[in-house]
PDB file of N, CA and C in Angstrom:
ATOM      1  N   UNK A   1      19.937 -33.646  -4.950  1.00  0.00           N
ATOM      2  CA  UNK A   1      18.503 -33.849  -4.884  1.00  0.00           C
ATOM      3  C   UNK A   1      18.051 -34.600  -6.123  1.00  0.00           C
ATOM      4  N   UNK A   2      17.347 -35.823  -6.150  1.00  0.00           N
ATOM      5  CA  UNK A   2      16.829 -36.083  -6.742  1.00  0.00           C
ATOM      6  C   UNK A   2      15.213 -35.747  -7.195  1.00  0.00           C
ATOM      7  N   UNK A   3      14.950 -35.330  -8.259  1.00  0.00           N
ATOM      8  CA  UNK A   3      14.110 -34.793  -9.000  1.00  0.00           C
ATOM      9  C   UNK A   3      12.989 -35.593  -9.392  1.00  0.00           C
ATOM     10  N   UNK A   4      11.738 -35.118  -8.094  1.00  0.00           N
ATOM     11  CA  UNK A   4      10.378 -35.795  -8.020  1.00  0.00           C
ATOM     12  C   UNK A   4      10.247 -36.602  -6.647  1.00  0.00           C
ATOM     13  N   UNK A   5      11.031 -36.526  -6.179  1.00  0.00           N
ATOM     14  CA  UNK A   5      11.366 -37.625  -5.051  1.00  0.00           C
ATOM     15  C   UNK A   5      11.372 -36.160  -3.774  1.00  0.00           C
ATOM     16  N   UNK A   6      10.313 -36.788  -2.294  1.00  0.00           N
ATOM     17  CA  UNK A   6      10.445 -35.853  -1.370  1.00  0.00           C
ATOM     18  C   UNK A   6      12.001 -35.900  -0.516  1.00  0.00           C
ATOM     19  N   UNK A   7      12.304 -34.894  -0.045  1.00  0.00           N
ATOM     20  CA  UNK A   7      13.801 -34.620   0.413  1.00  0.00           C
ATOM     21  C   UNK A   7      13.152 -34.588   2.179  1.00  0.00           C
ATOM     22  N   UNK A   8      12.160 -35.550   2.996  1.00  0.00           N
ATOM     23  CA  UNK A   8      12.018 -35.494   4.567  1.00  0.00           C
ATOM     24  C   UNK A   8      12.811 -35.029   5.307  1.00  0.00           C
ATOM     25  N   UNK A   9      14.305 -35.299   5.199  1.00  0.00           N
ATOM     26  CA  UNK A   9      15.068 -35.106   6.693  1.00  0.00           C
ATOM     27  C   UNK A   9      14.800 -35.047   7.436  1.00  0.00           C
ATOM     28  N   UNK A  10      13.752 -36.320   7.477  1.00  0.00           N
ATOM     29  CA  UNK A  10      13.116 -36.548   9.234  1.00  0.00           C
ATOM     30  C   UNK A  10      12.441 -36.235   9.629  1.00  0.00           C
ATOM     31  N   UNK A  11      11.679 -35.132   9.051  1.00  0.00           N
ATOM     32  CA  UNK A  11      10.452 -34.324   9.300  1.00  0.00           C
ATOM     33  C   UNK A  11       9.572 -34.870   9.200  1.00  0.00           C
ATOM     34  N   UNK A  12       8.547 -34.250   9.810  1.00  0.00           N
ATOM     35  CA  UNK A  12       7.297 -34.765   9.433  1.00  0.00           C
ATOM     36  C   UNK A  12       6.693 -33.334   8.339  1.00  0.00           C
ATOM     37  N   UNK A  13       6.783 -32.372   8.945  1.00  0.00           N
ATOM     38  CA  UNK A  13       6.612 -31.098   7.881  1.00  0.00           C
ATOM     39  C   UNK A  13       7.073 -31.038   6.180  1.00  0.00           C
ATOM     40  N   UNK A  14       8.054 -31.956   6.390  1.00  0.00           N
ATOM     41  CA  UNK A  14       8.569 -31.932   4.822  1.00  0.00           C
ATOM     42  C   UNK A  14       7.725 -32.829   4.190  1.00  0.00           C
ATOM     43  N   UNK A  15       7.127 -33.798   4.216  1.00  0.00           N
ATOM     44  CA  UNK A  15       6.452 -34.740   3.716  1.00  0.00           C
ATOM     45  C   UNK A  15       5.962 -34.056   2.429  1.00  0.00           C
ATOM     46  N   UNK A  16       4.988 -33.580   2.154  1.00  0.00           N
ATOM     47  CA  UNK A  16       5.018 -32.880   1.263  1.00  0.00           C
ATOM     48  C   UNK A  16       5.619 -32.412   0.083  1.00  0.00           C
ATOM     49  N   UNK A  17       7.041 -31.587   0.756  1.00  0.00           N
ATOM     50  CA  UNK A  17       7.986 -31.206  -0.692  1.00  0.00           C
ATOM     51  C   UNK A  17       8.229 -32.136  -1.494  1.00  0.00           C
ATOM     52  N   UNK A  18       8.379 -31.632  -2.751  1.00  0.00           N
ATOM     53  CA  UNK A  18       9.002 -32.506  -3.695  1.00  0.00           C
ATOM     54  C   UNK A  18      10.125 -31.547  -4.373  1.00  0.00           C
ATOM     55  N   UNK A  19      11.461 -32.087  -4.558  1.00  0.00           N
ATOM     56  CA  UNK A  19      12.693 -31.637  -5.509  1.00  0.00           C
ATOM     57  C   UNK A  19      11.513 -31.743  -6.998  1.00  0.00           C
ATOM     58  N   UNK A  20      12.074 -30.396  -7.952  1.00  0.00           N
ATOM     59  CA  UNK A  20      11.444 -29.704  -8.710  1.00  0.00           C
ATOM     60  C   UNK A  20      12.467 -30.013  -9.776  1.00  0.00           C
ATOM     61  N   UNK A  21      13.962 -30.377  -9.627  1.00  0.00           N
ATOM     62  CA  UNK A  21      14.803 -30.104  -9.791  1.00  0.00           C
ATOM     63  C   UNK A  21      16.140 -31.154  -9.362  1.00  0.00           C
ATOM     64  N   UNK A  22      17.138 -31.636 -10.244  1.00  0.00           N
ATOM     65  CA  UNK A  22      18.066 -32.522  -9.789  1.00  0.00           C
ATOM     66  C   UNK A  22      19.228 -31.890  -9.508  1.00  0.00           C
ATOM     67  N   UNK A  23      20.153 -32.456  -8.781  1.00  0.00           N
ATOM     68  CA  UNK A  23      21.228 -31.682  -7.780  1.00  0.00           C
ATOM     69  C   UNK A  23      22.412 -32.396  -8.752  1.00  0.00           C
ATOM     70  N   UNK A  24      23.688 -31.017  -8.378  1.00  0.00           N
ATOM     71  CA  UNK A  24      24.822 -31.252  -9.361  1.00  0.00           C
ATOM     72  C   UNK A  24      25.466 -32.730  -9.237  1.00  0.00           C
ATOM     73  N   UNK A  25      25.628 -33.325  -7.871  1.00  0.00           N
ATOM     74  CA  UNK A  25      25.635 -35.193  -7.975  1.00  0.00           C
ATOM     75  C   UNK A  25      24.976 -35.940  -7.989  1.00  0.00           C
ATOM     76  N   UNK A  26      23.739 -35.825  -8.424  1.00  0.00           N
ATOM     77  CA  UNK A  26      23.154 -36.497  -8.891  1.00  0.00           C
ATOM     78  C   UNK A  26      23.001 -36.411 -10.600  1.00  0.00           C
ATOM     79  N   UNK A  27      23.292 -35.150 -10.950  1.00  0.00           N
ATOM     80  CA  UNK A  27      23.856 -35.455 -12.152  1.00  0.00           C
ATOM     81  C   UNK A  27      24.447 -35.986 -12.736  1.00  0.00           C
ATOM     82  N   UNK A  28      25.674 -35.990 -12.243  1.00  0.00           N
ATOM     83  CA  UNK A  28      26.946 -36.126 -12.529  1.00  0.00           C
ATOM     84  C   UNK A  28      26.628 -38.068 -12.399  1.00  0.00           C
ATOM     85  N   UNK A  29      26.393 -38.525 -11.548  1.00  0.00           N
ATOM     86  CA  UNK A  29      26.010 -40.013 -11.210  1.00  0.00           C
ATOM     87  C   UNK A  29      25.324 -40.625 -12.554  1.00  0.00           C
ATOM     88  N   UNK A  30      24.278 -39.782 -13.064  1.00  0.00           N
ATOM     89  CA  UNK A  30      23.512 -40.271 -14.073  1.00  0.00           C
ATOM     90  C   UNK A  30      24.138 -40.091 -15.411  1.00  0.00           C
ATOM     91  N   UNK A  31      25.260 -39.178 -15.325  1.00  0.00           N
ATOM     92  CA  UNK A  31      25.640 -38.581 -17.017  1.00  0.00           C
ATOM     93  C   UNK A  31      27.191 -39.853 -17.393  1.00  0.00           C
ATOM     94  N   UNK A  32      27.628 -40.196 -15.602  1.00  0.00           N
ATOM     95  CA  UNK A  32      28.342 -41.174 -16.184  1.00  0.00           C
ATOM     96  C   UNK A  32      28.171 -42.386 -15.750  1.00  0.00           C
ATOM     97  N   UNK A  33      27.076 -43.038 -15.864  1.00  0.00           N
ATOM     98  CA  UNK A  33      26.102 -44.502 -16.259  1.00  0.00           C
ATOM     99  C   UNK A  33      25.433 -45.029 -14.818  1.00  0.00           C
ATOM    100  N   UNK A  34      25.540 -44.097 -14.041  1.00  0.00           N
ATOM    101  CA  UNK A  34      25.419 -44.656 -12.156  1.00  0.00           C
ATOM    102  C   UNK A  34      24.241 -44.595 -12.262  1.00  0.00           C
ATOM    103  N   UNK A  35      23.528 -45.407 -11.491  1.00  0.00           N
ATOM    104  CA  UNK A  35      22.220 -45.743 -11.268  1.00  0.00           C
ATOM    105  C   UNK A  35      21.219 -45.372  -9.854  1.00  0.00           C
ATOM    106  N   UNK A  36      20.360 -44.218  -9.587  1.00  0.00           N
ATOM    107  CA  UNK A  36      20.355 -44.062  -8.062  1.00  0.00           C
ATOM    108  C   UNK A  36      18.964 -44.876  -7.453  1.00  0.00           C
ATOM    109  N   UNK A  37      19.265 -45.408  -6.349  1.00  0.00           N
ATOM    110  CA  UNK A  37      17.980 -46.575  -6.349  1.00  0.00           C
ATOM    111  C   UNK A  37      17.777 -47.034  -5.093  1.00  0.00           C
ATOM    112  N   UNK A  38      18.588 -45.936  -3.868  1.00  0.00           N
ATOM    113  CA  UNK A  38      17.640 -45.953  -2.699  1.00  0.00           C
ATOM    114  C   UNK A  38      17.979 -45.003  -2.242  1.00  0.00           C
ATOM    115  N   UNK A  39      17.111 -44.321  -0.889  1.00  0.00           N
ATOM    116  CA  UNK A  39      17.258 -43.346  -0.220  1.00  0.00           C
ATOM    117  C   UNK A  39      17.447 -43.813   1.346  1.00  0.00           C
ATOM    118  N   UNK A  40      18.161 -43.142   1.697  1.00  0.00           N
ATOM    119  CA  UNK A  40      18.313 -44.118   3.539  1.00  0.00           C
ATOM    120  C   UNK A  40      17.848 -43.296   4.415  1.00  0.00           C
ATOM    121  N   UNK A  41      17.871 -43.749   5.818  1.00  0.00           N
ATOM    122  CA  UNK A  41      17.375 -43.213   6.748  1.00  0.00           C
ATOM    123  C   UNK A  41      18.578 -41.366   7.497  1.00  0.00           C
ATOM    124  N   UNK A  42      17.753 -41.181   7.558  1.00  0.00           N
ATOM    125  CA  UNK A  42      18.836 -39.985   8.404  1.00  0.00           C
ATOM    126  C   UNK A  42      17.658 -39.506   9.855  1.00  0.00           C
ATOM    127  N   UNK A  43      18.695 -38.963  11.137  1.00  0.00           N
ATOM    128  CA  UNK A  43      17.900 -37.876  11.719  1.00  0.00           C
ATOM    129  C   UNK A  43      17.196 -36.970  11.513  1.00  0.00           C
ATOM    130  N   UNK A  44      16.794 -36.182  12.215  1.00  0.00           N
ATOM    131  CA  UNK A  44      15.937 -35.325  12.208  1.00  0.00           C
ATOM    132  C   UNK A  44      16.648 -33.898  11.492  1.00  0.00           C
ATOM    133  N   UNK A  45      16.609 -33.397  10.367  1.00  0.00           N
ATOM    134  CA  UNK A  45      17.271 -32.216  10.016  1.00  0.00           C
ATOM    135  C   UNK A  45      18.859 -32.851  10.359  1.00  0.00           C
ATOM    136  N   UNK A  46      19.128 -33.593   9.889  1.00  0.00           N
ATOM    137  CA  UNK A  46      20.497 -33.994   9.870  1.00  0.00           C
ATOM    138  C   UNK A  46      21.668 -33.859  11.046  1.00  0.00           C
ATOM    139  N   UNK A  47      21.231 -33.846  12.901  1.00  0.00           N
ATOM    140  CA  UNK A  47      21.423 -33.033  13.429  1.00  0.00           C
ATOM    141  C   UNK A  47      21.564 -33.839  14.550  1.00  0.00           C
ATOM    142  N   UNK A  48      21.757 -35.228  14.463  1.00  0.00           N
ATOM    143  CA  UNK A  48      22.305 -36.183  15.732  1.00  0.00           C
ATOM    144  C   UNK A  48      23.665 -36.958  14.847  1.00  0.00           C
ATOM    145  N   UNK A  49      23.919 -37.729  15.614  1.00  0.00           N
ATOM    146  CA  UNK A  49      25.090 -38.693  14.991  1.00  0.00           C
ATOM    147  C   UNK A  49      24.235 -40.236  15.217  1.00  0.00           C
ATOM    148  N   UNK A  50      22.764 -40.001  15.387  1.00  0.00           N
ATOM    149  CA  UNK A  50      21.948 -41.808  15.443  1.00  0.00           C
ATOM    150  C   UNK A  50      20.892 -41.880  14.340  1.00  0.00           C
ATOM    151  N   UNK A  51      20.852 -42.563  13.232  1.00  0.00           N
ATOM    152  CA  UNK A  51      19.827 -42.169  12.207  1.00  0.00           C
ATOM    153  C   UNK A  51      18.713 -42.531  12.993  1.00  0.00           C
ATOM    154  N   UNK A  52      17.855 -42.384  13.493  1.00  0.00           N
ATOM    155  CA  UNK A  52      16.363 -42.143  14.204  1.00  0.00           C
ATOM    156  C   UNK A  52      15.848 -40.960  13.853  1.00  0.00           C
ATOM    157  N   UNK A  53      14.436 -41.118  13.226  1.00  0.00           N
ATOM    158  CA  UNK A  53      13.572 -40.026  12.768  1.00  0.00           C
ATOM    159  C   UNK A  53      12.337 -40.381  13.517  1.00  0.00           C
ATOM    160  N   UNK A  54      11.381 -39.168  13.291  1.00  0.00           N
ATOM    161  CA  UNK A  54       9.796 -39.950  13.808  1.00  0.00           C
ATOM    162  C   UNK A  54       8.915 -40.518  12.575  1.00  0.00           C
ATOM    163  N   UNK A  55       9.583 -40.468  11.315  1.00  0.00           N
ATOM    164  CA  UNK A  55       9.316 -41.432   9.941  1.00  0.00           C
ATOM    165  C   UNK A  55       9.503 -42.126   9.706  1.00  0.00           C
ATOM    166  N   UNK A  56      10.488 -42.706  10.032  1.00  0.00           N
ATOM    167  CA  UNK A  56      10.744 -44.056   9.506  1.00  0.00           C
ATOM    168  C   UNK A  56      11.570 -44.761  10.290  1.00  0.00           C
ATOM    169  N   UNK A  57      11.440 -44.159  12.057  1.00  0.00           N
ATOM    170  CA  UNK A  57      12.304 -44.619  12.912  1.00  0.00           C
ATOM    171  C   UNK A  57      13.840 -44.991  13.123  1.00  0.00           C
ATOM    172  N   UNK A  58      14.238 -46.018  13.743  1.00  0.00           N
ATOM    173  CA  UNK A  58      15.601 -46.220  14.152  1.00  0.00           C
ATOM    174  C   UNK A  58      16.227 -46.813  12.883  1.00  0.00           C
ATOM    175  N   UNK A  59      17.390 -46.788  12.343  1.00  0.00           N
ATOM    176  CA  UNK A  59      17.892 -47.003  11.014  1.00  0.00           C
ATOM    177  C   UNK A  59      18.990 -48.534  11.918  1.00  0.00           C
ATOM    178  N   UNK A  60      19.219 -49.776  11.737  1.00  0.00           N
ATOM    179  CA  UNK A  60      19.830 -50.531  12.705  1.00  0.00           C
ATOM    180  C   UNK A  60      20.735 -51.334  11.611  1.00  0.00           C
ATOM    181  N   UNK A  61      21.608 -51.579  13.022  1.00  0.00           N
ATOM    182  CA  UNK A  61      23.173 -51.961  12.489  1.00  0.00           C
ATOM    183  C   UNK A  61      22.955 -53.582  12.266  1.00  0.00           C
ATOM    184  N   UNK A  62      23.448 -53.470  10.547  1.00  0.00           N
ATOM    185  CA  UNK A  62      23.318 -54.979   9.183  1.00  0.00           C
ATOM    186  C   UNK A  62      23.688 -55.878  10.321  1.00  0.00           C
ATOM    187  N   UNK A  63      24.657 -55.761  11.175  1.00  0.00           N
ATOM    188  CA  UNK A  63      25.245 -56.896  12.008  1.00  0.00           C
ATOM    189  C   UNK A  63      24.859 -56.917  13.657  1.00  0.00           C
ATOM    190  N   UNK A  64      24.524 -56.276  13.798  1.00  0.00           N
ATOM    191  CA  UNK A  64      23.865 -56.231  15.021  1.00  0.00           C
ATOM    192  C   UNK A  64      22.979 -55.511  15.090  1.00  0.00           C
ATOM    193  N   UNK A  65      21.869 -56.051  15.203  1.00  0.00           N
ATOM    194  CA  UNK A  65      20.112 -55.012  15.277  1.00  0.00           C
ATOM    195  C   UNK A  65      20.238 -54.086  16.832  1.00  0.00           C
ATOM    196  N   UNK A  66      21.202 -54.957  17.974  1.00  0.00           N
ATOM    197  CA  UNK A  66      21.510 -54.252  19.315  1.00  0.00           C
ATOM    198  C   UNK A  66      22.052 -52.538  18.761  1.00  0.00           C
ATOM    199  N   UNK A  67      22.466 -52.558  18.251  1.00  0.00           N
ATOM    200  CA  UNK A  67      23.473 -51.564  17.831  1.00  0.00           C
ATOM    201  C   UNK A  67      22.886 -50.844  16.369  1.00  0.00           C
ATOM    202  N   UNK A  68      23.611 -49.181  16.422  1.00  0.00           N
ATOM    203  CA  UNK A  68      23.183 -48.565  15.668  1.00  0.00           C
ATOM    204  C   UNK A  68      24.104 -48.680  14.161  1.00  0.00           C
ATOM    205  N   UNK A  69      23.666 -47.587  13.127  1.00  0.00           N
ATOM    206  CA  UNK A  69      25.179 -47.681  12.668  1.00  0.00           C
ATOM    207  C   UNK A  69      25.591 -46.017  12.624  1.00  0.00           C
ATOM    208  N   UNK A  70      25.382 -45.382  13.705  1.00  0.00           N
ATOM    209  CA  UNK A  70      26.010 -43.777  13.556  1.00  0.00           C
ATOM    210  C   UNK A  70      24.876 -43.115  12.583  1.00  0.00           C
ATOM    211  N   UNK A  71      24.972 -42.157  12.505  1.00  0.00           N
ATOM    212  CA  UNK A  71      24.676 -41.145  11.752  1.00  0.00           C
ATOM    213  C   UNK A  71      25.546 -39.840  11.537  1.00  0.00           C
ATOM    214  N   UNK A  72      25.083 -38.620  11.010  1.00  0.00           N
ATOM    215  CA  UNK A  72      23.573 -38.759  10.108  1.00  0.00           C
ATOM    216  C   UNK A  72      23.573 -39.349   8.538  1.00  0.00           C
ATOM    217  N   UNK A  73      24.584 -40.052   8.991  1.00  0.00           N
ATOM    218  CA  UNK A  73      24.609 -40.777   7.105  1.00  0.00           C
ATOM    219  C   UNK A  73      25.024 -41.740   7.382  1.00  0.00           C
ATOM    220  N   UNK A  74      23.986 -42.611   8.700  1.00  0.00           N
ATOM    221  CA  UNK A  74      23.740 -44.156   9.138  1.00  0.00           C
ATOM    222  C   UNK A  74      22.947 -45.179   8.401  1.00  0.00           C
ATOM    223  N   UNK A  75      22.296 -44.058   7.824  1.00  0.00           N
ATOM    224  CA  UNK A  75      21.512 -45.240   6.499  1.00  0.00           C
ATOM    225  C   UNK A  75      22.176 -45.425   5.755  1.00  0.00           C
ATOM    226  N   UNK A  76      23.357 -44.606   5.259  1.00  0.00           N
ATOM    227  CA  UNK A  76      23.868 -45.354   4.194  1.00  0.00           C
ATOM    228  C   UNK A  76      24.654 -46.187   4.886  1.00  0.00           C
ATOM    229  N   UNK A  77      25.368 -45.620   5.660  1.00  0.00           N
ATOM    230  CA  UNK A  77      26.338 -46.841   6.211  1.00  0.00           C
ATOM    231  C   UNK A  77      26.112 -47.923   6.634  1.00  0.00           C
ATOM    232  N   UNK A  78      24.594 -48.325   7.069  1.00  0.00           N
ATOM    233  CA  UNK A  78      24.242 -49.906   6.953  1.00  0.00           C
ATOM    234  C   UNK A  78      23.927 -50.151   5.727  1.00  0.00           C
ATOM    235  N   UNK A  79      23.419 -49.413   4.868  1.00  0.00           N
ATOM    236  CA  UNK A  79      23.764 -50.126   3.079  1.00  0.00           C
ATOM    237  C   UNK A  79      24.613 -50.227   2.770  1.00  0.00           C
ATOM    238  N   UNK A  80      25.489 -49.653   3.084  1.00  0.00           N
ATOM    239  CA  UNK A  80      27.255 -50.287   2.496  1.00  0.00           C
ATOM    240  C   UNK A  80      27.849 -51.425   3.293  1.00  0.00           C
ATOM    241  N   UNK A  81      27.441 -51.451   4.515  1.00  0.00           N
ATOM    242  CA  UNK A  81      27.921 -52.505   5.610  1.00  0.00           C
ATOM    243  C   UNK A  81      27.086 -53.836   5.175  1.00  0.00           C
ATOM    244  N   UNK A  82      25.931 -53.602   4.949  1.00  0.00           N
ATOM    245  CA  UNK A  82      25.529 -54.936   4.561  1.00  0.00           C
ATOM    246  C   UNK A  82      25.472 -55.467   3.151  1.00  0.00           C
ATOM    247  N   UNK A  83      26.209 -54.427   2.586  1.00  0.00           N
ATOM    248  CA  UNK A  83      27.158 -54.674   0.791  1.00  0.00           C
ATOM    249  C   UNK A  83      25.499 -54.700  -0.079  1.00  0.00           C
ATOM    250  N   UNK A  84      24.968 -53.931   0.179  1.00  0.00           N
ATOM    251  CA  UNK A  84      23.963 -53.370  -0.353  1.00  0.00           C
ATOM    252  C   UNK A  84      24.171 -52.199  -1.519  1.00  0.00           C
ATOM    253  N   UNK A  85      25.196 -51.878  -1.398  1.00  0.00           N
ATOM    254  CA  UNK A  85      26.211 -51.000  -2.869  1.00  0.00           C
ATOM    255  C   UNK A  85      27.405 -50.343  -2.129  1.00  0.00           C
ATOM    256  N   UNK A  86      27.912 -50.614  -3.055  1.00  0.00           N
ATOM    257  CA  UNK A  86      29.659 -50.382  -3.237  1.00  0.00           C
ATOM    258  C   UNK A  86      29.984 -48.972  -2.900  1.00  0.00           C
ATOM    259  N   UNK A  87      29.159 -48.116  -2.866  1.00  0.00           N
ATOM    260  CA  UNK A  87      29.178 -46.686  -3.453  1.00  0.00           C
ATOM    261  C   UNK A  87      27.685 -45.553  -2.334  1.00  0.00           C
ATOM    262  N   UNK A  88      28.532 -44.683  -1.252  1.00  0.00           N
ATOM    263  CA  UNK A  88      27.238 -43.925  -1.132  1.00  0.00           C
ATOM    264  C   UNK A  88      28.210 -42.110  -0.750  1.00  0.00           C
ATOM    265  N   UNK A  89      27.218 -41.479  -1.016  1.00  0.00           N
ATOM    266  CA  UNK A  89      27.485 -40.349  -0.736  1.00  0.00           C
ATOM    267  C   UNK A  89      27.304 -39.748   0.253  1.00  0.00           C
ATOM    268  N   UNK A  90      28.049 -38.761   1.025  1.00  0.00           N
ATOM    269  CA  UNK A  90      27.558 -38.098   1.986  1.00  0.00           C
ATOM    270  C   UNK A  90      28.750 -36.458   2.456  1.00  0.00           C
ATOM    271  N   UNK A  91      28.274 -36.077   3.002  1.00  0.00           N
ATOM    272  CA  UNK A  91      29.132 -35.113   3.505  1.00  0.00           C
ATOM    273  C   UNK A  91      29.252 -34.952   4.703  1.00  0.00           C
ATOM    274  N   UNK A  92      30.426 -33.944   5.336  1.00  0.00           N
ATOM    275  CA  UNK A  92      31.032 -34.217   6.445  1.00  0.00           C
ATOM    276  C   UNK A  92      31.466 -32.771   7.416  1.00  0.00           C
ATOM    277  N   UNK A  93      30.493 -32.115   7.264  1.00  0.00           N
ATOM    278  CA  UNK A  93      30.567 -30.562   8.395  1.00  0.00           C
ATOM    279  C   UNK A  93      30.728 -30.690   9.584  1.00  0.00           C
ATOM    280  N   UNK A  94      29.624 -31.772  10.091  1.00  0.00           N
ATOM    281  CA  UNK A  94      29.830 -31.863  11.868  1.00  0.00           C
ATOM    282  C   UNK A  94      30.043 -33.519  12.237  1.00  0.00           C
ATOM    283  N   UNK A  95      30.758 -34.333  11.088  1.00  0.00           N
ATOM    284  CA  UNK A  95      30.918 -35.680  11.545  1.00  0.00           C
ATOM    285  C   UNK A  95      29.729 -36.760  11.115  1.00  0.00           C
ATOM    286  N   UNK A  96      29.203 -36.141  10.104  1.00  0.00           N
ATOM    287  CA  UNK A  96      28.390 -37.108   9.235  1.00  0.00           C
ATOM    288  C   UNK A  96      29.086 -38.494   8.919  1.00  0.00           C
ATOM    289  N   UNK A  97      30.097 -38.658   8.443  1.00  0.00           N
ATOM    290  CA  UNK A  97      30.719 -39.862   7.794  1.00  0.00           C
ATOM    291  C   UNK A  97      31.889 -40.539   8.841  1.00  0.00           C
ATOM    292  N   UNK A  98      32.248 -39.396   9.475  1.00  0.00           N
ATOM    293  CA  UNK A  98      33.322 -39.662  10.696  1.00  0.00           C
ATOM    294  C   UNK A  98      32.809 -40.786  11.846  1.00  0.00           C
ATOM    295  N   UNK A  99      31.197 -40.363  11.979  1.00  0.00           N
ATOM    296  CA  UNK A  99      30.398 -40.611  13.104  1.00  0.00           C
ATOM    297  C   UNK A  99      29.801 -42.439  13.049  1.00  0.00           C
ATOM    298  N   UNK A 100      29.031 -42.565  11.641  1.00  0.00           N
ATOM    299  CA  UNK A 100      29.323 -44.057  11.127  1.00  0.00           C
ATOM    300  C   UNK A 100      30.612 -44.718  10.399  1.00  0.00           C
ATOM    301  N   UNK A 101      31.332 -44.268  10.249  1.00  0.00           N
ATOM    302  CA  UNK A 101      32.599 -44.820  10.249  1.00  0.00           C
ATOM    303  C   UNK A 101      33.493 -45.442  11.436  1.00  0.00           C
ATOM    304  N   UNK A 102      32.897 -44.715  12.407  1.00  0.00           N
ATOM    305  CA  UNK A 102      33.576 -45.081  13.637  1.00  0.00           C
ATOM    306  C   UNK A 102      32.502 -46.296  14.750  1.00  0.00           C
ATOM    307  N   UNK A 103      31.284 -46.312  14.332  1.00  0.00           N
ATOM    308  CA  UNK A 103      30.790 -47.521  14.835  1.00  0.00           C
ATOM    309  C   UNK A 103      30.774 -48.730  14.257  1.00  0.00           C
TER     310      UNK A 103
END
């Protein structure tokens, strides 16, 4: 979590929150010289494999707008696909990274 910045996951209810508080990788990113400087699209509560929210809508694939790029960590994966940074994070319980990796 980045600290001051709202954490949506797609919600519309979250709008509001704000992180109070920075998360152990995002620490770790900043203590050894990494720079954090966008936030991407995800589903709704992290909970499809298509980044589409009712916030900020359909998240679409760098190379084909026809096409998605997976989710729920499809936003990053069209920032890395369209070499928008070298580098994104995500995790992988129900096929987060598996899911855009494979489109």
């Amino acid at each position: 979590f980045v600290k001051g910045t709202t954490p949506s996951l797609g919600c519309l209810n979250m709008l509001d929150y704000v992180h109070q508080s920075e998360g152990g990788l995002e620490r770790l990113v900043r203590q050894h010289g990494g720079i954090l400087f966008a936030k991407t699209n995800v589903p709704q509560l992290l909970l499809s494999m298509e980044s589409n929210n009712r916030i900020y809508g359909q998240a679409k694939n760098p190379i084909n707008h026809d096409r998605v790029p997976g989710g729920s960590s499809g936003g990053c994966a069209g920032l890395v696909a369209c070499n928008g940074t070298a580098l994104s994070f995500g995790t992988d319980i129900g096929g987060s990274i598996r899911g855009p990796a494979a489109f």
